[in-house]
Protein backbone atom coordinates (compact mmCIF):
# COMPACT_ATOMS: atom_id res chain seq x y z
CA UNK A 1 163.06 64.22 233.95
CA UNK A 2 160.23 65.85 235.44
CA UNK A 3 160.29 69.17 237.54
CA UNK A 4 159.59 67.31 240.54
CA UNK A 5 162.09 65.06 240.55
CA UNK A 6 164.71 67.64 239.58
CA UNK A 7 163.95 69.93 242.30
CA UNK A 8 163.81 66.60 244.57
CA UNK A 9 167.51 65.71 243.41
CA UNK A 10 168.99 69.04 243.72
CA UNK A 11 167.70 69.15 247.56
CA UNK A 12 169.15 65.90 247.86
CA UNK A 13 172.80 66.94 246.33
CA UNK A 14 172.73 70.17 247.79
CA UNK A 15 172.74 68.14 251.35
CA UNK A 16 176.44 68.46 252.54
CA UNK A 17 178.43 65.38 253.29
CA UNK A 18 180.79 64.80 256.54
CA UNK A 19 183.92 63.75 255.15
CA UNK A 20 185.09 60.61 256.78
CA UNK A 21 188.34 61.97 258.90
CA UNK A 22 185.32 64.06 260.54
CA UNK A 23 183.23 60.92 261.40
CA UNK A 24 186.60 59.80 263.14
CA UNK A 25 186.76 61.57 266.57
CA UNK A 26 183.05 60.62 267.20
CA UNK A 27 183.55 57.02 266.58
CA UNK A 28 186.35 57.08 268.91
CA UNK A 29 183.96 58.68 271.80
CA UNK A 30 181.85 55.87 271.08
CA UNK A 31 183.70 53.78 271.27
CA UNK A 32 185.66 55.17 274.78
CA UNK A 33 182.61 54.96 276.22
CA UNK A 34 181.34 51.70 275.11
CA UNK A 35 184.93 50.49 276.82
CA UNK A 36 183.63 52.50 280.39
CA UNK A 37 180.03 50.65 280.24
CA UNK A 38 181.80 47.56 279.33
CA UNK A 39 184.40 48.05 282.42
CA UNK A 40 181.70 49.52 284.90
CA UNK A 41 179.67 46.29 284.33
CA UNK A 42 183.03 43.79 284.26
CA UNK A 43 184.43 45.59 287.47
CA UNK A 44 182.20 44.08 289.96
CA UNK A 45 181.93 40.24 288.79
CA UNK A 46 185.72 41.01 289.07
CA UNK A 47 186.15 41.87 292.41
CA UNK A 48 183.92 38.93 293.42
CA UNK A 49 185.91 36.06 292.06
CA UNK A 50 189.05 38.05 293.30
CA UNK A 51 187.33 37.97 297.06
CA UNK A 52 186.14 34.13 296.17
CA UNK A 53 190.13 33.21 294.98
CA UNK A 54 191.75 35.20 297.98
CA UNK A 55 189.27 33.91 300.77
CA UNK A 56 190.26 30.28 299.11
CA UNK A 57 193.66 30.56 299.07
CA UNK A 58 193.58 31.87 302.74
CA UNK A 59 191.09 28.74 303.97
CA UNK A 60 191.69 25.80 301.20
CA UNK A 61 189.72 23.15 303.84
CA UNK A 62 186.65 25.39 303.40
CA UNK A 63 184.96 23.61 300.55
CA UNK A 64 184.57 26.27 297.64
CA UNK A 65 180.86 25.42 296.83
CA UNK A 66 180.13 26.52 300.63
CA UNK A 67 182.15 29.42 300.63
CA UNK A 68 180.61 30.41 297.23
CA UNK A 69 177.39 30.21 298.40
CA UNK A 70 178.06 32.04 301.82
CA UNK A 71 179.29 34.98 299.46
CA UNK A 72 176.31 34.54 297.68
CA UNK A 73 174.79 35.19 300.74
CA UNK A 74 175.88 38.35 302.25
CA UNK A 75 176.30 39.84 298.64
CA UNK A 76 172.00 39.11 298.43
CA UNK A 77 171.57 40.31 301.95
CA UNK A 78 173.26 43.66 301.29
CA UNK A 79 171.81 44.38 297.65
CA UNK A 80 168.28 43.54 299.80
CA UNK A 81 169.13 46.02 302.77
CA UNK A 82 168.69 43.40 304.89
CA UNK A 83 172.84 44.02 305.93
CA UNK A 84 174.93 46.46 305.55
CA UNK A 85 177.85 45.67 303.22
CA UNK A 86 180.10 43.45 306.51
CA UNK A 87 183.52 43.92 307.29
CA UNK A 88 183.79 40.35 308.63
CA UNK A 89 182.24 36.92 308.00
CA UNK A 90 181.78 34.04 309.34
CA UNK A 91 181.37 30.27 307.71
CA UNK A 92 180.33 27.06 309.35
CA UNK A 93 180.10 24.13 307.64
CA UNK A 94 177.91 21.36 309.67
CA UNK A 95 178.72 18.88 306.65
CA UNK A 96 182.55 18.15 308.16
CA UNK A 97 182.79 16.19 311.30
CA UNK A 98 182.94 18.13 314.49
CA UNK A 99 186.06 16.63 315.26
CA UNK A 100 187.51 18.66 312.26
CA UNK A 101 187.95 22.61 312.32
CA UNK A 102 184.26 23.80 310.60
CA UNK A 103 184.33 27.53 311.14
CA UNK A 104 186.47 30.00 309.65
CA UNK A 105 186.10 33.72 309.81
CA UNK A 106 187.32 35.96 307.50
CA UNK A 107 188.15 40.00 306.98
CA UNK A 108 186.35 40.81 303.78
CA UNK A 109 188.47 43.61 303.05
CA UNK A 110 191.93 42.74 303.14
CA UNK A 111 190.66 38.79 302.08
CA UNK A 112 192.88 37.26 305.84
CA UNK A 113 191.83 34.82 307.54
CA UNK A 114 191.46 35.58 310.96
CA UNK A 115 190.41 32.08 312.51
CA UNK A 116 189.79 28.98 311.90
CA UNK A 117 188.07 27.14 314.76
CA UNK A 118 186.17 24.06 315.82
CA UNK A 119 182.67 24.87 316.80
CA UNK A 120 180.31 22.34 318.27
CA UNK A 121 176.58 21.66 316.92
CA UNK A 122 173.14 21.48 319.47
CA UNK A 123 173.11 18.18 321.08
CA UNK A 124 169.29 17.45 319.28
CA UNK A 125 171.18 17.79 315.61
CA UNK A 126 173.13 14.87 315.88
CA UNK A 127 176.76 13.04 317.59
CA UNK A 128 179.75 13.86 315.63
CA UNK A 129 177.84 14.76 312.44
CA UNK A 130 175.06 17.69 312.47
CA UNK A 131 172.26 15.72 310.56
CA UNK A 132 169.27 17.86 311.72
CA UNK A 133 168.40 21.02 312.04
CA UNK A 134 165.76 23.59 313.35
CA UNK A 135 164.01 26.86 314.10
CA UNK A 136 161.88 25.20 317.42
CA UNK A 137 162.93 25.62 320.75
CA UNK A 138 163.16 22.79 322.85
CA UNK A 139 165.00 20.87 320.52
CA UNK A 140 168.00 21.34 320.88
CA UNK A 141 169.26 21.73 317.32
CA UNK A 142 171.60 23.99 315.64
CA UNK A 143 170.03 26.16 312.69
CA UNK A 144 170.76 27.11 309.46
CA UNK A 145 171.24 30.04 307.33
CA UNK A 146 172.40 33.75 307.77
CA UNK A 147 172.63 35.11 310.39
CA UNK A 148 173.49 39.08 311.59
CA UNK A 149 175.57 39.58 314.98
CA UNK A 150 174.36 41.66 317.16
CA UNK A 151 175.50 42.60 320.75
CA UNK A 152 177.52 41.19 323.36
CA UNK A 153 176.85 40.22 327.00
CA UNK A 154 178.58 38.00 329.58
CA UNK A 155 176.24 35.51 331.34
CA UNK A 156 176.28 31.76 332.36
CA UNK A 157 178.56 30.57 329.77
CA UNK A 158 180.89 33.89 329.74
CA UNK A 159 181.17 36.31 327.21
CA UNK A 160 178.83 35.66 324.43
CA UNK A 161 177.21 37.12 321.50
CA UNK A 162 173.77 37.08 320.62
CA UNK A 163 172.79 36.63 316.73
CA UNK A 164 169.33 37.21 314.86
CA UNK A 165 168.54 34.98 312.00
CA UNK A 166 167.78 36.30 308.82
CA UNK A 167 165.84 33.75 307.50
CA UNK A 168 162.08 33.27 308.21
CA UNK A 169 161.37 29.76 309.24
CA UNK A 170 164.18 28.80 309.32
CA UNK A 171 166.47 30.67 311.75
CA UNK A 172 164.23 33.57 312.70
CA UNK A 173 163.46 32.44 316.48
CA UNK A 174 166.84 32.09 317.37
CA UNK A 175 167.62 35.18 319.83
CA UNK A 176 163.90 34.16 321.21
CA UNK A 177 166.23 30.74 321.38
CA UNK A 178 168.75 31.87 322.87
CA UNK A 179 171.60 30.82 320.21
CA UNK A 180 174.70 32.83 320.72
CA UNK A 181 178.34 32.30 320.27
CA UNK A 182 179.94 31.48 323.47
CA UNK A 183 183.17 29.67 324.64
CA UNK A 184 182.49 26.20 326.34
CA UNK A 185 185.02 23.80 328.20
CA UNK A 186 183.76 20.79 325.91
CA UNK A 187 184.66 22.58 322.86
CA UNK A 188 188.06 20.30 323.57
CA UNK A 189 189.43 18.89 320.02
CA UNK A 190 191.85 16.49 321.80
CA UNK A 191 188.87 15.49 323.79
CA UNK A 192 186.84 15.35 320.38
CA UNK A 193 189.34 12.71 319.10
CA UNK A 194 189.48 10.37 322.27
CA UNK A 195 185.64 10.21 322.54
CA UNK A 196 184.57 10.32 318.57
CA UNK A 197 182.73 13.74 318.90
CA UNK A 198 182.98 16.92 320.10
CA UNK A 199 181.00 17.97 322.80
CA UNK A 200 177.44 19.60 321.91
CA UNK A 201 175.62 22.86 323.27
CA UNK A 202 171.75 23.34 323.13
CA UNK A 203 172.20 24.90 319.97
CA UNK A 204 174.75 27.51 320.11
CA UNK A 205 177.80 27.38 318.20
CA UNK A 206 180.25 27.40 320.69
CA UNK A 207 183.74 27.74 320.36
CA UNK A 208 187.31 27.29 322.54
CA UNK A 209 187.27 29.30 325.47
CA UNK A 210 190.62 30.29 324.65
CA UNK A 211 189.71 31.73 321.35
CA UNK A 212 186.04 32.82 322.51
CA UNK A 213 186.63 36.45 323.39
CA UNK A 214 188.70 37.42 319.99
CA UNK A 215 186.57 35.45 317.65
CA UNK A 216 183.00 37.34 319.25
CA UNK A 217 184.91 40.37 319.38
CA UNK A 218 186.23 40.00 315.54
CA UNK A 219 182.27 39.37 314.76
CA UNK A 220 179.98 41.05 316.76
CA UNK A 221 178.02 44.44 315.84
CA UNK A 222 176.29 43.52 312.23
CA UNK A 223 178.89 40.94 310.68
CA UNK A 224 177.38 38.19 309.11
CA UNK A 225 177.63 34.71 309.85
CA UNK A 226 176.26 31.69 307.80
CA UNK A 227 175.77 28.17 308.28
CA UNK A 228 175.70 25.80 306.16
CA UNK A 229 174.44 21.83 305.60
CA UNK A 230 173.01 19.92 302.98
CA UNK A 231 169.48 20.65 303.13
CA UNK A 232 167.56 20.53 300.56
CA UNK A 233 164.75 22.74 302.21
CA UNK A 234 166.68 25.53 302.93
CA UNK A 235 169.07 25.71 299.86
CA UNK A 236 165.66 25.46 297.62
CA UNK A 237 164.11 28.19 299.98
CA UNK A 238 166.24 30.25 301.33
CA UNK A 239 165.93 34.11 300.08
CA UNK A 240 169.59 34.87 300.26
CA UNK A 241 170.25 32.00 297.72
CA UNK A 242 168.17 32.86 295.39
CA UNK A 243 168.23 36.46 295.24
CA UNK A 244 167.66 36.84 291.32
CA UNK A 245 164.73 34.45 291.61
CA UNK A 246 161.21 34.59 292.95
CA UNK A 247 161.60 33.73 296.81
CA UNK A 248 160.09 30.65 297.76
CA UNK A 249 158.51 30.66 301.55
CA UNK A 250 160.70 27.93 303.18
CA UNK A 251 158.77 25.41 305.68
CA UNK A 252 158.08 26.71 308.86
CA UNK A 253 159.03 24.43 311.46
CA UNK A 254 162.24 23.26 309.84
C-alpha cells in the first residue's frame, strides 16, 4: 500500500463514530417535529369539515354543495382581505322554490343556526323560481354572489340593511341599487302557498316582518352573506370560487 493511501485510511479510521443509542434522541426530535408540521398543516382542513358537518347537521334542507361553496366563499374572501374572518353568515339558495324556506343564517363560531327564513327574489328574476339574475338597475332582478353587510337604516320599507357586493360585475352596483334586507308584508308563506309564489321585491331579499329586525340585527356590520343559483357565469367567474386559480373577469352586465 502506498504512503498516500495509508495516511488517507488512517484519517479516515481515526474519524470517530456516533454510536447508535446517541443517534436516538435526535431521531426522536425529528421526528416530534415532523408530527407538529404534519398537525399544523392537518389542523385547519380539520376545523373546516368540522364547521361544514356542524352547519349541516344544524340546516340538513340547505343542500351541502351550496353550503360548501358559500364556505368556500367567505374562507377566499378573508385569506384575500377582502373580509374580515365573520362571526355570522348568511346562505340563500335561489335554486328552491320561494314557497320553501331558502335562507338560513348561521353563527360561525358556535356552528347554531340562528334562522331559517323565506326570503323573496326581485320581481324581474322570475315567479316562484329565481331564473335570472343581474347587476343593472332597472331590472328588477335579484343578484348573485357575496356580499358584505354593512349599516342599518329605517326608511320606506322599515328597518333595513344595506349590503355591498363583492363581486365585480356581478353584484358590485348593488348599494348604487339599492338592494338591502328589509321586512315586507308579502313575504307571507301561507300566502306563498295559496297563490303559487311568494311575493317579489325589486331586488332585495326581503324577509318576514316579524323576523326582519333580529335577522338584520344578527347580520349587519361586516357579516357575509351569499347567494347562490345555478349560473354558469358566475360559478366559472366568480373570484371567491376560485381562489387557488387565476381569476377570470366575469361578464359585466350579468
Amino acid at each position: 500500500m502506498r504512503r498516500g493511501e495509508r495516511e488517507k485510511n488512517n484519517k479516515a479510521s481515526a474519524t470517530p463514530r456516533v454510536p447508535a443509542h446517541a443517534m436516538l434522541p435526535r431521531m426522536q426530535h425529528s421526528h416530534r417535529v415532523l408530527v407538529v408540521v404534519l398537525a399544523c398543516a392537518i389542523a385547519p382542513l380539520a376545523r373546516a369539515q368540522d364547521l361544514m358537518t356542524r352547519l349541516s347537521q344544524a340546516a340538513p334542507e340547505l343542500d351541502r354543495k351550496v353550503l360548501a361553496l358559500a364556505l368556500q366563499a367567505r374562507d377566499c374572501a378573508v385569506a384575500s382581505g377582502k373580509s374580515h374572518a365573520p362571526a355570522r353568515l348568511a346562505v340563500i339558495d335561489y335554486t328552491r322554490p320561494s314557497t320553501q324556506k331558502r335562507l338560513w343564517v348561521f353563527d360561525i363560531g358556535s356552528g347554531r343556526l340562528l334562522y331559517a327564513e323565506h326570503v323573496a327574489h326581485g320581481r324581474g328574476s322570475g315567479d316562484n323560481m329565481a331564473m335570472r339574475f343581474s347587476n343593472i338597475e332597472g331590472t328588477y332582478q335579484s343578484s348573485l354572489g357575496l356580499f358584505a353587510t354593512a349599516e342599518t337604516y329605517t326608511g320606506e320599507n322599515g328597518y333595513s340593511l344595506r349590503m355591498d357586493g363583492l363581486e365585480p360585475g356581478i353584484n358590485d352596483r348593488a348599494r348604487e341599487r339599492l338592494l338591502v334586507m328589509h321586512g315586507a308584508n308579502y313575504v307571507d308563506p301561507q300566502q306563498a302557498l295559496r297563490q303559487g309564489r311568494l311575493g317579489r321585491s325589486w331586488g332585495c331579499p326581503a324577509v318576514r316582518t316579524q323576523v326582519a329586525h333580529g335577522v338584520i340585527d344578527s347580520l349587519k356590520d361586516g357579516q357575509l352573506i351569499f347567494a347562490y343559483a345555478d349560473d354558469a357565469t358566475w360559478l366559472n367567474g366568480s373570484r371567491f370560487l376560485q381562489c387557488a386559480k387565476p381569476e377570470r373577469k366575469a361578464g359585466a352586465g350579468h
